[in-house]
Protein backbone atom coordinates (compact mmCIF):
# COMPACT_ATOMS: atom_id res chain seq x y z
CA UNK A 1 -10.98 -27.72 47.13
CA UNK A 2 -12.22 -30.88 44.87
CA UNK A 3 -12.66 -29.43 41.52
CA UNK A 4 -14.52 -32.67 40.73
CA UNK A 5 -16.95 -30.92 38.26
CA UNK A 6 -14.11 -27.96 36.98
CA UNK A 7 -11.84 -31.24 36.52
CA UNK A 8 -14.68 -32.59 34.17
CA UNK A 9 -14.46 -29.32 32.00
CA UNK A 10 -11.08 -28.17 32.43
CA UNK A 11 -9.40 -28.60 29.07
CA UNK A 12 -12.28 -27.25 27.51
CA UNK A 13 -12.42 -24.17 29.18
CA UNK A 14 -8.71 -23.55 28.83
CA UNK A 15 -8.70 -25.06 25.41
CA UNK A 16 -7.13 -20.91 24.46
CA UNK A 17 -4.35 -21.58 26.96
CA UNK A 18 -0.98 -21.90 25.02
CA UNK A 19 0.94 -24.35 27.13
CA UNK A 20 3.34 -25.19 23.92
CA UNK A 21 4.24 -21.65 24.56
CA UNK A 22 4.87 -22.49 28.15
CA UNK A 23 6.39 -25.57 27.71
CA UNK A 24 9.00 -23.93 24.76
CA UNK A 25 10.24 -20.95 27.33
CA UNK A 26 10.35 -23.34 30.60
CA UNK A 27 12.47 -26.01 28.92
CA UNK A 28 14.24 -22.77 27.50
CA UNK A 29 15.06 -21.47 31.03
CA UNK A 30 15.83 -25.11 32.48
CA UNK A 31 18.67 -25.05 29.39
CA UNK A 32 20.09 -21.68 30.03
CA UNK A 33 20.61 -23.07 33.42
CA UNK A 34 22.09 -26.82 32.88
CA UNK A 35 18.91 -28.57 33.02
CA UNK A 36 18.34 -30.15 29.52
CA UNK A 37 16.99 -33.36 31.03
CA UNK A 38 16.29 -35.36 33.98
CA UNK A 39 13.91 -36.00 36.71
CA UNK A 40 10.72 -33.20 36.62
CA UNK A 41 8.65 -32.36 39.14
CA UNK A 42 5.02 -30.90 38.09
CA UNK A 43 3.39 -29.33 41.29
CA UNK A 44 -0.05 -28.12 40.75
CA UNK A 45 -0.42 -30.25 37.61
CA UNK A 46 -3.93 -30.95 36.99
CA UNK A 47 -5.31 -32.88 34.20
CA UNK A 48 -1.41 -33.15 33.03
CA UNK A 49 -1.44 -31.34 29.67
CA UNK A 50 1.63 -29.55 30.88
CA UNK A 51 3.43 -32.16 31.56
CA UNK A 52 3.15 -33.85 29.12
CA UNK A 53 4.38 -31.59 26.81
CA UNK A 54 8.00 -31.37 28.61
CA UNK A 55 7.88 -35.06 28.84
CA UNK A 56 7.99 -34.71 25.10
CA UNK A 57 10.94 -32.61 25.42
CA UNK A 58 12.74 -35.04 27.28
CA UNK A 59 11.61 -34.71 30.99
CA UNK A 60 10.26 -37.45 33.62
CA UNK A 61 7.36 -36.33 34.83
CA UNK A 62 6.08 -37.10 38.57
CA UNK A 63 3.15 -34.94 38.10
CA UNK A 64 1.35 -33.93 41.71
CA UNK A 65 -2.05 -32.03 42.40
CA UNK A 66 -4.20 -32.11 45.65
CA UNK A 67 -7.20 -32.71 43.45
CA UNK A 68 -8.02 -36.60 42.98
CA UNK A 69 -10.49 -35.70 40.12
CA UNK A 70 -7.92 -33.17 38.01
CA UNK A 71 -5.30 -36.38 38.43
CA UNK A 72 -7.79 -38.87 37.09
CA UNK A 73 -8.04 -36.90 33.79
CA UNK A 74 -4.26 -36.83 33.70
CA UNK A 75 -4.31 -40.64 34.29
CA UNK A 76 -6.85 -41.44 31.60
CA UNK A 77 -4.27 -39.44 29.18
CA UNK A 78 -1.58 -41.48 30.39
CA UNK A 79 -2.98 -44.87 29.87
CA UNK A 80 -4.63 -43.33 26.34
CA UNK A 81 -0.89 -42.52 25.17
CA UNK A 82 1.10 -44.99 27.50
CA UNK A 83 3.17 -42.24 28.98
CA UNK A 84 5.30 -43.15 31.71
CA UNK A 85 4.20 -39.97 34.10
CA UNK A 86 3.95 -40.74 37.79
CA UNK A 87 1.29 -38.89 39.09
CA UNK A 88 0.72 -38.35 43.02
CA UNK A 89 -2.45 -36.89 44.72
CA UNK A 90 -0.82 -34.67 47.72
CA UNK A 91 -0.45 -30.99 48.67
CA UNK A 92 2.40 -28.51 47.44
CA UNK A 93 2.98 -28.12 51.73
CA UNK A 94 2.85 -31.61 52.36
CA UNK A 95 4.75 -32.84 49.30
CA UNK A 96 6.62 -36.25 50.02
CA UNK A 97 8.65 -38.08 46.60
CA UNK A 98 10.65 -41.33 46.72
CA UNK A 99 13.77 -39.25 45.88
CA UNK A 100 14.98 -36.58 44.27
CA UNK A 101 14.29 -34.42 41.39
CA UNK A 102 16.55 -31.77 39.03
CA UNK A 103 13.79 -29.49 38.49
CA UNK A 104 10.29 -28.64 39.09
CA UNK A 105 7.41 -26.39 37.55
CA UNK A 106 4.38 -24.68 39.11
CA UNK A 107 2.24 -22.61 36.82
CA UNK A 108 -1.04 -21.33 36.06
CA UNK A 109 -1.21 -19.76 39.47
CA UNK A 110 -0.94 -22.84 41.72
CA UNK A 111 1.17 -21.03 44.20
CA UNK A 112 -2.42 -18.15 44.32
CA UNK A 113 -4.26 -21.07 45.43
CA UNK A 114 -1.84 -21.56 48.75
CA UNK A 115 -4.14 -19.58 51.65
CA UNK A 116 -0.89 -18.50 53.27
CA UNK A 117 2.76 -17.39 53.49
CA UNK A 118 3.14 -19.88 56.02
CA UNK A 119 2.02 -22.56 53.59
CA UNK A 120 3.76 -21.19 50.65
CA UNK A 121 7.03 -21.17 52.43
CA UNK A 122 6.18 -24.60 53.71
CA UNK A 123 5.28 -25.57 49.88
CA UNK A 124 8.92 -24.08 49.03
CA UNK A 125 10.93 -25.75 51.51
CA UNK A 126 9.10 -29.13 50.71
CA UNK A 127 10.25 -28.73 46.56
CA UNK A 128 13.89 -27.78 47.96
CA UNK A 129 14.04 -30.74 50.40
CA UNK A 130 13.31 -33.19 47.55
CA UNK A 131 15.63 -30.92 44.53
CA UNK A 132 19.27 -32.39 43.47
CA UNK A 133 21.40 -29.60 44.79
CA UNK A 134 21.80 -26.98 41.78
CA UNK A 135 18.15 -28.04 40.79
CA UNK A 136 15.98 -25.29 39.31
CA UNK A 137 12.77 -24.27 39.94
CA UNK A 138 10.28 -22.80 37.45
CA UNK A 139 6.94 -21.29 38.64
CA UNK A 140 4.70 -18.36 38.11
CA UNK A 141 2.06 -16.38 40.22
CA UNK A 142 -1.20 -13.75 39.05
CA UNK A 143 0.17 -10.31 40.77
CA UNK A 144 -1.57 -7.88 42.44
CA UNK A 145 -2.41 -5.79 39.73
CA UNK A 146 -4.27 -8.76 37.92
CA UNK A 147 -6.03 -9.47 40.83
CA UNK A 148 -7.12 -5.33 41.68
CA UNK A 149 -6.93 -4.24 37.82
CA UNK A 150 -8.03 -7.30 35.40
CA UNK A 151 -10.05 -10.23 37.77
CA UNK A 152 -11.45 -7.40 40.19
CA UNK A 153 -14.72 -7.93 41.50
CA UNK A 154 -15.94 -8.96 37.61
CA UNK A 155 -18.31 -11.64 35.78
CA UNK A 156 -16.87 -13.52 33.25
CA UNK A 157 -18.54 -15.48 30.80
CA UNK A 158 -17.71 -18.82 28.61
CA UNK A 159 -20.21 -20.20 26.09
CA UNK A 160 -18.77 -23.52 24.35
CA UNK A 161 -20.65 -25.93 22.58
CA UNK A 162 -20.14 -28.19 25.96
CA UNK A 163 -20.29 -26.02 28.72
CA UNK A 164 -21.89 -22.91 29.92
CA UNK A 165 -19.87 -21.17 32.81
CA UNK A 166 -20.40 -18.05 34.83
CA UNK A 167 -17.14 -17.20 36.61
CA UNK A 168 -17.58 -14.96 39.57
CA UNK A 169 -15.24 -12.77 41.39
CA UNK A 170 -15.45 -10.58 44.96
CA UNK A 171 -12.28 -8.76 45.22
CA UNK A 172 -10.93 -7.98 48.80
CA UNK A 173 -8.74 -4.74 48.74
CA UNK A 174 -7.46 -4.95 51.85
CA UNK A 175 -5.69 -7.94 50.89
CA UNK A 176 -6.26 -8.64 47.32
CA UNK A 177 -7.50 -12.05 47.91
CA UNK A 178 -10.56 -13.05 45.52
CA UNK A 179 -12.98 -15.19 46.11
CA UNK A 180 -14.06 -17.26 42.80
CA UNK A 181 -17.90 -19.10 42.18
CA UNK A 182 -18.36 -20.90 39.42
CA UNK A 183 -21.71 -22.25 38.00
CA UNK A 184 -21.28 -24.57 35.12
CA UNK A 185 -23.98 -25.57 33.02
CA UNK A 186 -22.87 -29.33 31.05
CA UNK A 187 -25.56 -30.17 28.45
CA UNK A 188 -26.92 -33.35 28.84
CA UNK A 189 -25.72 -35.58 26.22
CA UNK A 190 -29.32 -37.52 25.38
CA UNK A 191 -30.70 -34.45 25.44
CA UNK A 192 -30.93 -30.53 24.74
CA UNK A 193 -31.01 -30.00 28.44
CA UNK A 194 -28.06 -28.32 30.72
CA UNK A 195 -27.74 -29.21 34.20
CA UNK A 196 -25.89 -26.47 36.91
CA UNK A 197 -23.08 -27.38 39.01
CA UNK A 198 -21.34 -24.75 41.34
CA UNK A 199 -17.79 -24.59 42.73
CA UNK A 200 -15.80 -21.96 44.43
CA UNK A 201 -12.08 -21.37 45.25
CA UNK A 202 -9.87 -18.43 46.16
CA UNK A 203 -6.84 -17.07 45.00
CA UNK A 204 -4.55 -15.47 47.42
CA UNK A 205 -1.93 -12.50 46.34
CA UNK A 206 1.87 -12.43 47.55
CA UNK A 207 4.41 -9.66 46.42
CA UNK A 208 7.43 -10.27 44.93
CA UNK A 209 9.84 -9.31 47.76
CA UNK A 210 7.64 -11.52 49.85
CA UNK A 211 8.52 -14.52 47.13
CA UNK A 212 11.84 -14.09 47.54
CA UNK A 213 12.28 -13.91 50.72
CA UNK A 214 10.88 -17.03 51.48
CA UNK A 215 12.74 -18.65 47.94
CA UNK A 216 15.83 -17.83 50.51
CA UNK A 217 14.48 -18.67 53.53
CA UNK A 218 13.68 -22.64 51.93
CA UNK A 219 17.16 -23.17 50.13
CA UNK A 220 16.67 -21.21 46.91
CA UNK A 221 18.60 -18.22 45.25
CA UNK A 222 15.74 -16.38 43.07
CA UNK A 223 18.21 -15.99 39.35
CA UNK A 224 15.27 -14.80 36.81
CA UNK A 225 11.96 -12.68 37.39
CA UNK A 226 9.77 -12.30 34.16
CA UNK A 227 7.03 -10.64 32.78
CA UNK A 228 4.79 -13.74 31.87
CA UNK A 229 6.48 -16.51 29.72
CA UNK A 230 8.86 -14.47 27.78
CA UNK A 231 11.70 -12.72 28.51
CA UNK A 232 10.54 -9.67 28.94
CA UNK A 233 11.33 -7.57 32.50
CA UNK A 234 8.91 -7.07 35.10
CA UNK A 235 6.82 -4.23 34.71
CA UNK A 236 3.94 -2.36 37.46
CA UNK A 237 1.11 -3.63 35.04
CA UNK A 238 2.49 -7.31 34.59
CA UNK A 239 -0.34 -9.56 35.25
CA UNK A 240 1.45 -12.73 35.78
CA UNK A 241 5.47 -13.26 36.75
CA UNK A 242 7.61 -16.37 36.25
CA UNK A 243 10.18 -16.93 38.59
CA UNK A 244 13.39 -19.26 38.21
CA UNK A 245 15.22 -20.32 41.14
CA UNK A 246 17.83 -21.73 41.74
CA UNK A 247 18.59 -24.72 44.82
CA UNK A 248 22.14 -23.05 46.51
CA UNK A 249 21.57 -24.66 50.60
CA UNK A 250 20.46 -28.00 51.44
CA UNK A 251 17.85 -28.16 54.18
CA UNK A 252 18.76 -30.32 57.69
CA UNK A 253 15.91 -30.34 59.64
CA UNK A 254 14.59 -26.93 59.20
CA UNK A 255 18.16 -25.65 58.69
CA UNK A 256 20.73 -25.17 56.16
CA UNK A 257 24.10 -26.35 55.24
């Protein structure tokens, strides 16, 4: 997936997101567990708004996203507030840092966007292999419920002064996967004219045990499962669940010790 045109209209579109909020409670669960600084990895973190905010709380950032055009908006931030966030355009399952880091984040669903367990596991080991031993790891997925109950096979509309977007969903029950179009309509800034671009991506559901299992099977012990970004416990109906784990076994070639 490029997002080249989403990456375009990103922030505005998720201009009602509350990543302060997110920001407050990660750096709040990197605390409670001896993280109050350091080296931060940001997998999945698109234009960077994210991560930027927990630089401001006292984090490096090395900021990584598959999509080229989401990390040239992050970029253009950088240089626009002279940040000094390292940002790296590779794959959660192909991940590959200079070093080490003592934590890392993945939110707003990056880990739905993995096709597979295989990956996701892969994606898992690769943020343990490169994770200080005792590192913690932050990250959140849509559940099944959200995808059956609340993105289903629905339309979803967003009319802003900039953009025009039709978001799209086909629901697969047998395995919860959906499969999203978008069609964005940008105006055309010499003119009252809107011109239609079209993207599509899926998002791919995993249980919880299924998390966890493979959080073990890459190096982690899973320490916190939430309902959202509070502190809350998980209910049936929780549409999204943060998970902090923590790094317990170092990986040797595919192996632990």
């Amino acid at each position: 997936m490029s997002y080249d045109v989403f990456a375009s209209v990103y922030d505005i579109l998720t201009e009602n997101v509350n990543y302060q909020q997110f920001a407050d409670r990660i750096c709040s669960l990197l605390s409670q567990n001896g993280i109050d600084g350091g080296l931060l990895l940001d997998l999945g973190c698109g234009t960077g708004t994210l991560s930027f905010l927990l630089e401001e709380k006292g984090y490096e950032i090395i900021g990584v996203d598959p999509s080229e055009d989401m990390l040239s908006v992050a970029n253009e931030k950088k240089y626009e507030t002279d940040s000094p966030a390292v940002f790296l355009c590779q794959s959660g399952e192909s991940l590959d840092l200079f070093g080490t880091v003592d934590a890392a984040v993945c939110s707003l669903d990056t880990i739905n966007h993995i096709e597979s367990t295989e990956k996701v596991k892969e994606t898992f080991r690769r943020i343990s292999l490169f994770m200080n031993m005792g590192g913690i790891f932050v990250f959140d997925i849509n559940t099944p419920y959200k995808h059956k109950k609340i993105l289903g096979n629905n339309v979803f509309f967003y009319d802003l002064d900039e953009v025009y977007c039709i978001w799209h969903n086909a629901f697969d029950e047998n395995t919860f996967k959906i499969d999203i179009d978008l069609d964005f309509f940008i105006k055309n800034e010499d003119n009252d004219d809107y011109k239609r671009f079209s993207e599509s991506f899926s998002e791919y559901s995993y249980d919880i045990c299924i998390i966890n299992e493979m959080l073990q099977d890459s190096g982690f012990e899973l320490i916190g499962c939430y309902d959202d970004y509070t502190d809350n416990e998980v209910t049936y109906n929780s549409q999204r669940v943060t998970f902090v784990a923590k790094k317990t076994k170092t990986i040797v070639e595919g192996e632990y010790k």
